[in-house]
Protein backbone atom coordinates (compact mmCIF):
# COMPACT_ATOMS: atom_id res chain seq x y z
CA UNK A 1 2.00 -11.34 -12.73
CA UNK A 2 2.04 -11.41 -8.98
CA UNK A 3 5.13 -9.60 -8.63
CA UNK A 4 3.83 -7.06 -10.95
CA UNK A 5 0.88 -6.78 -9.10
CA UNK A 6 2.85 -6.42 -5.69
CA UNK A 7 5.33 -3.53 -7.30
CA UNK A 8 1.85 -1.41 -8.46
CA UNK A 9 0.06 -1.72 -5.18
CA UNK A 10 3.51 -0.86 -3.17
CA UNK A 11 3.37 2.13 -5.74
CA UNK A 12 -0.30 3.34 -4.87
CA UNK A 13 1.25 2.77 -1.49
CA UNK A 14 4.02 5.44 -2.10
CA UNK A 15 1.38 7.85 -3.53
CA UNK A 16 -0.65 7.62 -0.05
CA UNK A 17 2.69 8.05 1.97
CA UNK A 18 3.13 11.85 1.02
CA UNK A 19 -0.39 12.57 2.07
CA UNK A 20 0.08 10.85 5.30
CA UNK A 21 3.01 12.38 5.87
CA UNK A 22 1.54 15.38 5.69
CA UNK A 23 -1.57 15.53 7.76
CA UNK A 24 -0.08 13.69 10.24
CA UNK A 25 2.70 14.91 11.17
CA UNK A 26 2.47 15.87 14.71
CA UNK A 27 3.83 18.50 16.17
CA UNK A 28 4.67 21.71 14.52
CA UNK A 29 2.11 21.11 11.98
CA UNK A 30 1.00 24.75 11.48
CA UNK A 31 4.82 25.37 10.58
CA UNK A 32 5.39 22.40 8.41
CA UNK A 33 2.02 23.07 6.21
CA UNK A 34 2.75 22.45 2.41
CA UNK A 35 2.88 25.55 0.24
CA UNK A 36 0.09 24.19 -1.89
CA UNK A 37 -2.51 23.85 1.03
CA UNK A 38 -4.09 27.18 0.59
CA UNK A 39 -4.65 25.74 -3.27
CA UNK A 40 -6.18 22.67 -1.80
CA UNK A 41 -8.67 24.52 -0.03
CA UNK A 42 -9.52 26.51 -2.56
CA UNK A 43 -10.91 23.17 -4.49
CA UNK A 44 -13.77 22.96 -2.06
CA UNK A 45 -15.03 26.60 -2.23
CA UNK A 46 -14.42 27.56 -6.10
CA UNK A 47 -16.44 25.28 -9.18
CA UNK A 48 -13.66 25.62 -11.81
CA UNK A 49 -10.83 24.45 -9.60
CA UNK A 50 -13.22 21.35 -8.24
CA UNK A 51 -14.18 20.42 -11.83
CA UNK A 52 -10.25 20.52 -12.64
CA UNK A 53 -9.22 18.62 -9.28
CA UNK A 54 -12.45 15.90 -10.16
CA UNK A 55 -10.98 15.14 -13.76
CA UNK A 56 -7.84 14.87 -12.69
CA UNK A 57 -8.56 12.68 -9.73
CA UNK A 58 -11.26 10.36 -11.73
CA UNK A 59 -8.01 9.94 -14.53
CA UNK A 60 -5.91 9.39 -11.52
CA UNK A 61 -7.80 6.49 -10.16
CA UNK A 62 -8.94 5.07 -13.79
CA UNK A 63 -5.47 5.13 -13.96
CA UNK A 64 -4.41 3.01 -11.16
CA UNK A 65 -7.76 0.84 -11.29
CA UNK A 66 -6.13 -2.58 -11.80
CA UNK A 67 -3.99 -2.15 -8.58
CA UNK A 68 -5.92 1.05 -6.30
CA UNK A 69 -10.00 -0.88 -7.09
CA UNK A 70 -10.47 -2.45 -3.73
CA UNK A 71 -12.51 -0.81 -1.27
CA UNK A 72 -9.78 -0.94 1.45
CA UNK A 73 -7.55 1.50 -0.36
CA UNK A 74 -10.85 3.95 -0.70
CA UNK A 75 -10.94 3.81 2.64
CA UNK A 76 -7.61 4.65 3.41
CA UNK A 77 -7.24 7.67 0.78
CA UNK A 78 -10.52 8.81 2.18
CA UNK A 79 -9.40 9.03 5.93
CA UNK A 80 -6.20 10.34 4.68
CA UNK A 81 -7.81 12.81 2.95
CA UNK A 82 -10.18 13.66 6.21
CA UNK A 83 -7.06 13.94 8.80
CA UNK A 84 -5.24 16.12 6.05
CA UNK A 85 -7.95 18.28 6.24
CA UNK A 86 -8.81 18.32 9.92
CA UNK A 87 -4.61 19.39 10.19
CA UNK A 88 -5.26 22.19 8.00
CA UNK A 89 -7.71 23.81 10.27
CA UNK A 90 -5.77 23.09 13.16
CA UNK A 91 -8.27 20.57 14.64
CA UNK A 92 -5.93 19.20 17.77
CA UNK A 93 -5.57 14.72 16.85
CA UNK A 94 -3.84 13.22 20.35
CA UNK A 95 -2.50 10.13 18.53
CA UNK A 96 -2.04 11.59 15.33
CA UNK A 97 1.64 8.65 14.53
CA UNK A 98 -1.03 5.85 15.81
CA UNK A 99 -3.13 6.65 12.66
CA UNK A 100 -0.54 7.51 10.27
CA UNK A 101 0.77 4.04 11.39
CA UNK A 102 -2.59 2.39 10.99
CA UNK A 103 -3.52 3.72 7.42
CA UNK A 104 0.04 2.64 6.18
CA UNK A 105 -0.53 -0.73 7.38
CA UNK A 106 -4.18 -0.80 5.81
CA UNK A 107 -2.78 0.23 2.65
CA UNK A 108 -0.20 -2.78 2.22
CA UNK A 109 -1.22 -5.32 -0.37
């Protein structure tokens, strides 16, 4: 059961990676931005893509409940989530790797 265990979190590790990868980056940023950002940001300003992105997200994390339920991994998807954003509107982050480095380590079982 352990082992089990260990291969789902390393998986809900994997999912975070992308996303990391991502908004932190570095340099060249503004040239590496994904070609479904301008769809991301469109989740905050228009209802019917939120409600979509919500039930998706809320199956998502039902989901992966047994392994993603501890409040360390909310953490980490939430700060992901925050410097993902802050890259998108081109907010300068000096030690952008130092984070990315940080959140993967948090997010080890």
């Amino acid at each position: 059961m352990a082992g089990l265990l260990h291969g789902q979190r390393h998986r809900s590790r994997r999912r975070l990676h992308p996303c990391l990868r991502e908004g932190l980056a570095g340099n060249g940023l503004k040239e590496q931005r994904h070609p479904k950002a301008a769809l991301s940001i469109s989740i905050l300003t228009e209802a019917q893509l939120r409600h979509a992105w919500a039930t998706w997200f809320n199956a998502q994390r039902d989901r992966h409940d047994a392994t993603d339920r501890d409040t360390r991994f909310a953490l980490v998807r939430f700060a992901t989530d925050g410097i993902w954003l802050s890259a998108l509107s081109d907010i300068d982050m000096p030690d952008r790797l130092e984070l990315r480095d940080r959140l993967l380590e948090a997010a080890k079982p």
